[in-house]
N, C-alpha and C. Protein backbone atom coordinates (compact mmCIF):
# COMPACT_ATOMS: atom_id res chain seq x y z
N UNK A 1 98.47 112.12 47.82
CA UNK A 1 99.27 110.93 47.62
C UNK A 1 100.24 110.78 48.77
N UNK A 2 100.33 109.74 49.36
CA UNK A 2 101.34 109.53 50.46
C UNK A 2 102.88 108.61 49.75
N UNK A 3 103.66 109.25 50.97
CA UNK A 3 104.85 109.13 50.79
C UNK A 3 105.14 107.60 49.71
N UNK A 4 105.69 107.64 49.09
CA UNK A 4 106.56 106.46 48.52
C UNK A 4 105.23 105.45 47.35
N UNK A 5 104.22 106.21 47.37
CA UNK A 5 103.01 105.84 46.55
C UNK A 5 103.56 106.35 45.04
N UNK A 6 102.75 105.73 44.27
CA UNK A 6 103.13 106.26 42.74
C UNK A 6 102.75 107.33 42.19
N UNK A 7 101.63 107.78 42.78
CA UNK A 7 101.50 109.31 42.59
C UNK A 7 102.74 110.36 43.02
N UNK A 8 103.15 109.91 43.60
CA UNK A 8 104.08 110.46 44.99
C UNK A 8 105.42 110.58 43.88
N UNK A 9 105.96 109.22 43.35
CA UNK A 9 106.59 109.27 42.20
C UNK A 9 106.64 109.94 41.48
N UNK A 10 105.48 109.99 40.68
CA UNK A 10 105.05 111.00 39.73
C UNK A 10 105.51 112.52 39.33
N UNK A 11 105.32 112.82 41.13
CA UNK A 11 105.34 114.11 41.50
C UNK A 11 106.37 114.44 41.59
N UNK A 12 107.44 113.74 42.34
CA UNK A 12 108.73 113.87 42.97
C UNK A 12 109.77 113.45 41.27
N UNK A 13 109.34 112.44 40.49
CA UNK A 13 110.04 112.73 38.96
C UNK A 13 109.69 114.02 38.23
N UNK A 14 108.92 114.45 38.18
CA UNK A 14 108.61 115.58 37.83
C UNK A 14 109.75 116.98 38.47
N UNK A 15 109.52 116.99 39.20
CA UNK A 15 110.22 117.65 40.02
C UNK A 15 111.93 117.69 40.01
N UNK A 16 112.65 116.32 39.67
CA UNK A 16 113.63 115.84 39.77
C UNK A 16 113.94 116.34 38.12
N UNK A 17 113.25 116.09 37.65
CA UNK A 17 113.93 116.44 36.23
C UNK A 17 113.39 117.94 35.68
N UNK A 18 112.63 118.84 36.49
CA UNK A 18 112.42 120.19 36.40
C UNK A 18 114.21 120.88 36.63
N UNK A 19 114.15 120.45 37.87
CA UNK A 19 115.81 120.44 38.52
C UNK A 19 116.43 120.06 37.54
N UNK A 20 116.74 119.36 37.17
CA UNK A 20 117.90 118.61 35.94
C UNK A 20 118.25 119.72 35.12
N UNK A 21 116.39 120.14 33.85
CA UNK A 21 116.47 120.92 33.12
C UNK A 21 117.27 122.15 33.03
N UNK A 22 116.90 122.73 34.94
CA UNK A 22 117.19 124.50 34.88
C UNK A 22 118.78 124.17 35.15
N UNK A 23 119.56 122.82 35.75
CA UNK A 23 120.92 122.39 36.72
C UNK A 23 121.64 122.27 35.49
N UNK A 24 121.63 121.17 34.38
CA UNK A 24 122.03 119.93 33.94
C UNK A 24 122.37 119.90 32.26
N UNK A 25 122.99 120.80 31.70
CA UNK A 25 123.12 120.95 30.34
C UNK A 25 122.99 119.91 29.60
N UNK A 26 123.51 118.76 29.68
CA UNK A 26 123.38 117.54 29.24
C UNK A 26 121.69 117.31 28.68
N UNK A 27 121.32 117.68 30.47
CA UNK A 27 119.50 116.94 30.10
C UNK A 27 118.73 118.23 29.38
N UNK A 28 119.31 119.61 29.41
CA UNK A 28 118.62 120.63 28.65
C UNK A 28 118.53 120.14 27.13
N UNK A 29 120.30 120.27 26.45
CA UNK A 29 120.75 119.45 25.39
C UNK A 29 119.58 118.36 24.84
N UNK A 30 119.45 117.44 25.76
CA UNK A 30 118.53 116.16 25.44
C UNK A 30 117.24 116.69 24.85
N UNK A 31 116.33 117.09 25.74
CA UNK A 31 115.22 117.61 25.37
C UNK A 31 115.11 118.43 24.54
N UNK A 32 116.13 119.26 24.24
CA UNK A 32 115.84 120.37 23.02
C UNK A 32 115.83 119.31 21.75
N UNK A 33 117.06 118.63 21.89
CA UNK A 33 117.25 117.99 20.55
C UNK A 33 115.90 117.06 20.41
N UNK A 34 115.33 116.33 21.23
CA UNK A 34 114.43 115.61 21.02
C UNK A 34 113.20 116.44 20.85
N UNK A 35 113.04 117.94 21.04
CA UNK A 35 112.00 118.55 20.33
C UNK A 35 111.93 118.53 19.12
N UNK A 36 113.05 119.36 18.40
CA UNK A 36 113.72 120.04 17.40
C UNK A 36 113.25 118.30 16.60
N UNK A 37 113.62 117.32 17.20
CA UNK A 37 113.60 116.18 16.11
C UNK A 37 112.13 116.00 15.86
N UNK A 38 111.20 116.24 16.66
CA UNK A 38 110.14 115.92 16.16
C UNK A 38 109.47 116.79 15.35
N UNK A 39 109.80 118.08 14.68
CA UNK A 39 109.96 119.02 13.34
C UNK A 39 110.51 118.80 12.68
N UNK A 40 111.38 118.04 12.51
CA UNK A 40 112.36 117.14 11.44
C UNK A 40 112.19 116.02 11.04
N UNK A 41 110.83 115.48 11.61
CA UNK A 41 110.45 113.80 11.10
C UNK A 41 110.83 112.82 11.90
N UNK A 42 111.59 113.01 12.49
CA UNK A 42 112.00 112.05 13.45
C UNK A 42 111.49 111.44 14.66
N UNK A 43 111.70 110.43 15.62
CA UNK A 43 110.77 110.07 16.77
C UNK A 43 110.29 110.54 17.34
N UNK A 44 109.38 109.79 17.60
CA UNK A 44 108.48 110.47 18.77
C UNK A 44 109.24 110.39 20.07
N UNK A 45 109.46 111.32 20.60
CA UNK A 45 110.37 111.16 22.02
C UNK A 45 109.91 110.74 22.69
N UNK A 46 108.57 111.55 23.32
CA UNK A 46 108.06 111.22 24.35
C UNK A 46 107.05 109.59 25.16
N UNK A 47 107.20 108.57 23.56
CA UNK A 47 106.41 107.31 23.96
C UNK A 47 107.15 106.84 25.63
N UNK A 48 108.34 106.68 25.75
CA UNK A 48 108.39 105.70 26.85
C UNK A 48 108.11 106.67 27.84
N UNK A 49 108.09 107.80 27.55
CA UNK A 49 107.67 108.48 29.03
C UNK A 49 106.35 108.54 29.28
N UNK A 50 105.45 108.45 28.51
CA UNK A 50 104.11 108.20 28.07
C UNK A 50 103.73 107.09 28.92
N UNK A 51 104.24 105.67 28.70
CA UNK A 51 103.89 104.48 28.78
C UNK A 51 104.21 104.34 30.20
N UNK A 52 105.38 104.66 30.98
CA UNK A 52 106.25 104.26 32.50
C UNK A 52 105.10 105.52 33.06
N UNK A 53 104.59 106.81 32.89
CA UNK A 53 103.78 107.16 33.12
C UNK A 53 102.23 106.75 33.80
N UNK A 54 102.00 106.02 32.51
CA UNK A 54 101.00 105.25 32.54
C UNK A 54 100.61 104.23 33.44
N UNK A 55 102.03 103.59 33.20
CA UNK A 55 101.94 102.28 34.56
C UNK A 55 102.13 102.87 35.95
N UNK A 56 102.75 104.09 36.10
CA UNK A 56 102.73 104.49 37.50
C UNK A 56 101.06 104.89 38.08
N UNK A 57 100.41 105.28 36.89
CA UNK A 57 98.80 105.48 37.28
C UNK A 57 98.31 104.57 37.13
N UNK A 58 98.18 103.68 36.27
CA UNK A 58 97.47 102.14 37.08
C UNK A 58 98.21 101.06 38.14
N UNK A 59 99.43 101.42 38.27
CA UNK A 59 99.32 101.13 40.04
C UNK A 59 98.80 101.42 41.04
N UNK A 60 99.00 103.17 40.95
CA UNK A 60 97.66 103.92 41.92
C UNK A 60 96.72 103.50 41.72
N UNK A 61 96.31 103.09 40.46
CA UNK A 61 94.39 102.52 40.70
C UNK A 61 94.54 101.35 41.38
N UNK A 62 95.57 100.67 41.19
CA UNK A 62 95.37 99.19 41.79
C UNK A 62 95.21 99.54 43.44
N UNK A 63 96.42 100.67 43.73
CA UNK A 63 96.37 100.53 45.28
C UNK A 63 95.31 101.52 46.00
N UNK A 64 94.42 101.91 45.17
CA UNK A 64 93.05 103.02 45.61
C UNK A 64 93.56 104.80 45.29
N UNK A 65 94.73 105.19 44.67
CA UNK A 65 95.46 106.38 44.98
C UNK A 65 94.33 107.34 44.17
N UNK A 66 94.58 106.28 42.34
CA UNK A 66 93.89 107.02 41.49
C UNK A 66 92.54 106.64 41.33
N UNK A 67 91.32 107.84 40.99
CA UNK A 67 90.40 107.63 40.87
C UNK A 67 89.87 106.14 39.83
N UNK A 68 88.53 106.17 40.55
CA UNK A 68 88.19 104.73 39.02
C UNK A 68 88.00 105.28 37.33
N UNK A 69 87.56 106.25 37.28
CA UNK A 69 87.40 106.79 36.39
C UNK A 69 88.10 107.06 35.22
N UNK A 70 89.55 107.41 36.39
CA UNK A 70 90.55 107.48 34.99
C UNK A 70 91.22 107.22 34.31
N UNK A 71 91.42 107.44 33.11
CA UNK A 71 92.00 105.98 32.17
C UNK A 71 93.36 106.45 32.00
N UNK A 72 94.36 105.52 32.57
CA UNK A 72 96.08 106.01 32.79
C UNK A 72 96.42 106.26 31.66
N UNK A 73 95.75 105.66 30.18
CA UNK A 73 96.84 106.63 29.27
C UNK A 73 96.75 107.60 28.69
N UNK A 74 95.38 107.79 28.84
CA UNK A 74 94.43 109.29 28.13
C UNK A 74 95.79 110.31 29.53
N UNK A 75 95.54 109.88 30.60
CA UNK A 75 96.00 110.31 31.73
C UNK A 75 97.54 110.63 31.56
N UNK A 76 97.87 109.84 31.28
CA UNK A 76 99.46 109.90 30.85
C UNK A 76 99.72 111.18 29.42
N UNK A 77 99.20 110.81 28.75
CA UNK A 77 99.72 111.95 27.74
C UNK A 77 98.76 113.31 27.83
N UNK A 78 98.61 113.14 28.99
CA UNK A 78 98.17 114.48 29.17
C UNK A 78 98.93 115.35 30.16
N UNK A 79 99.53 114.20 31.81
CA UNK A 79 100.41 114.87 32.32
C UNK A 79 102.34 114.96 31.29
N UNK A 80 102.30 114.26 30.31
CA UNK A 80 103.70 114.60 29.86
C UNK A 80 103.51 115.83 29.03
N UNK A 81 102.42 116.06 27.98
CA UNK A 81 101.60 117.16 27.38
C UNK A 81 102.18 118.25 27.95
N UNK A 82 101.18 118.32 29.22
CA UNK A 82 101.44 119.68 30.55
C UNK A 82 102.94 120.07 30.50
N UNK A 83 103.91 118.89 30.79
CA UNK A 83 105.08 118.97 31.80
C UNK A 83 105.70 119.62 30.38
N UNK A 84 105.52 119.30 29.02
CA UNK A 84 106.39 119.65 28.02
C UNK A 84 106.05 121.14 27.73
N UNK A 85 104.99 121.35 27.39
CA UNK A 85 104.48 122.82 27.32
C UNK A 85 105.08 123.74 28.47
N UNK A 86 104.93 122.96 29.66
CA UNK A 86 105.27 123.82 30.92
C UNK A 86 106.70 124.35 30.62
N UNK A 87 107.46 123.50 30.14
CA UNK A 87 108.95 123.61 30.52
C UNK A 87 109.13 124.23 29.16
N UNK A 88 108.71 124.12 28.03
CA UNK A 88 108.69 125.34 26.63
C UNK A 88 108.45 126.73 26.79
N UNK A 89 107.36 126.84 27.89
CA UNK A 89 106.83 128.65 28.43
C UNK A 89 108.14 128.97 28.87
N UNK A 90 108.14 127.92 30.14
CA UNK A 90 109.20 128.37 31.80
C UNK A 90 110.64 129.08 30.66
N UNK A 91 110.63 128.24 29.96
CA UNK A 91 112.28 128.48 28.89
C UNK A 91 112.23 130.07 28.41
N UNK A 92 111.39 129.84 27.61
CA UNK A 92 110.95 131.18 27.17
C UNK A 92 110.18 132.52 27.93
N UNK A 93 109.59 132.59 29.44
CA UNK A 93 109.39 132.95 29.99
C UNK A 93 110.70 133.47 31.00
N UNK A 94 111.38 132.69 31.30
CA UNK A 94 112.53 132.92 32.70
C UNK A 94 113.84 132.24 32.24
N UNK A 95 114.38 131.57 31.15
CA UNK A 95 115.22 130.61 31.49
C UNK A 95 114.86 129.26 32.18
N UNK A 96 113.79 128.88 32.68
CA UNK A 96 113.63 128.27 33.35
C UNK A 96 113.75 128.25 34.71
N UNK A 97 113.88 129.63 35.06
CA UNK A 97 114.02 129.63 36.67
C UNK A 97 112.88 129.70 37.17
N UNK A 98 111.69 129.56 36.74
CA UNK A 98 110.20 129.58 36.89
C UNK A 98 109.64 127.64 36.93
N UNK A 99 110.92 127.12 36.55
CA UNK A 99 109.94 125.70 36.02
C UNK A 99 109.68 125.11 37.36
N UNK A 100 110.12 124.87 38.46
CA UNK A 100 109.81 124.13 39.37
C UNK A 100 108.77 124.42 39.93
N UNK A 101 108.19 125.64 39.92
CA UNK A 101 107.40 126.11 40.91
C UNK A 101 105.97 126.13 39.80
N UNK A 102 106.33 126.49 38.47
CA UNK A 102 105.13 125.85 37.19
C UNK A 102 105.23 124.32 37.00
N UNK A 103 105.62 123.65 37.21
CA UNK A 103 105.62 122.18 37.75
C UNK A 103 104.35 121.69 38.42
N UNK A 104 104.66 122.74 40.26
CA UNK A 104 104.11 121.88 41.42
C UNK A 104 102.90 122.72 40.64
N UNK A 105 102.58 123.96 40.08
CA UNK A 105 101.25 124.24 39.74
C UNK A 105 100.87 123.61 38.78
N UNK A 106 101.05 123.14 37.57
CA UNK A 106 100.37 121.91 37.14
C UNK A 106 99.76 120.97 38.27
N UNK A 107 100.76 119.86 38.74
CA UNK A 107 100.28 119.03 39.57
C UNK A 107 98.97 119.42 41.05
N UNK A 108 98.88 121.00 40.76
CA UNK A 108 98.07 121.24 41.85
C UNK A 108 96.81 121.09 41.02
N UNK A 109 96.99 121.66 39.54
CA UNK A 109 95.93 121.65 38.73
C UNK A 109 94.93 120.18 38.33
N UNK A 110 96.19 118.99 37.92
CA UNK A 110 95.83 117.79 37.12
C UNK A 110 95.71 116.94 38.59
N UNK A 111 96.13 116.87 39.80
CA UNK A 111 95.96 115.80 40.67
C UNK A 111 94.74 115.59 41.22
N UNK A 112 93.77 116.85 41.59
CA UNK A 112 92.40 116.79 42.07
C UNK A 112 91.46 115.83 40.88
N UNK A 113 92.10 116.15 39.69
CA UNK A 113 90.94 114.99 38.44
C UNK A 113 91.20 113.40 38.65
N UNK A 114 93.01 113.45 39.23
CA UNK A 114 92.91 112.31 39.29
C UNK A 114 92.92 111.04 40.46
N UNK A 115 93.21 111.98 41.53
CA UNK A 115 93.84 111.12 43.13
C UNK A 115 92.87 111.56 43.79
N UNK A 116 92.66 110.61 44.01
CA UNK A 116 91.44 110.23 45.70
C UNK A 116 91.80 111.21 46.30
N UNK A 117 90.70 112.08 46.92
CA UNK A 117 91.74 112.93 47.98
C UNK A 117 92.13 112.56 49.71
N UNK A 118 92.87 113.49 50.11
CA UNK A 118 93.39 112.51 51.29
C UNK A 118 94.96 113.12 51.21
């Protein structure tokens, strides 16, 4: 994915809020509680990240990034899936001083299924 493309996005939000998690008590706070709520009946957290997801991968299809094949929302809740699990291990594994770098390995994992390469 080249610079300032939506894959590129993708990658670099990802990344930005890996940082947040291990930096940012506030955004740790956030996400726990919005786990914890979804064992309690409560919302689904993760739809709008799901959906702004989504549209960042059918832009890439529009502009050739993402493959034809793949369908952005099967696509989408599969990279927020990853990123949530990832950052549940990294927690329980390190504190999270592991998440950035289990991050870019996801994205090394899920980007070949989905971005043109180049």
């Amino acid at each position: 994915a080249q610079e300032g493309s939506p894959l590129q996005s993708l990658v670099d939000g990802g990344q930005q809020f890996a940082f947040a998690l291990r930096h940012n008590a506030m955004a740790r706070a956030g996400t726990r509680l919005s786990i914890e709520g979804v064992f309690l009946g409560g919302p689904h957290p993760w739809g709008d990240w799901i959906d702004a997801t989504a549209r960042m991968l059918e832009l890439g299809k529009e502009r050739g990034e993402v493959l034809p094949h793949v369908d952005p929302m099967v696509s989408a809740k599969v990279i927020v899936a990853s990123f949530t699990g990832i950052q549940l291990i990294s927690e329980a594994d390190s504190g999270r001083a592991d998440l950035r770098e289990q991050v870019a390995e996801m994205w090394r994992h899920l980007l070949p299924s989905i971005a043109h390469p180049g």
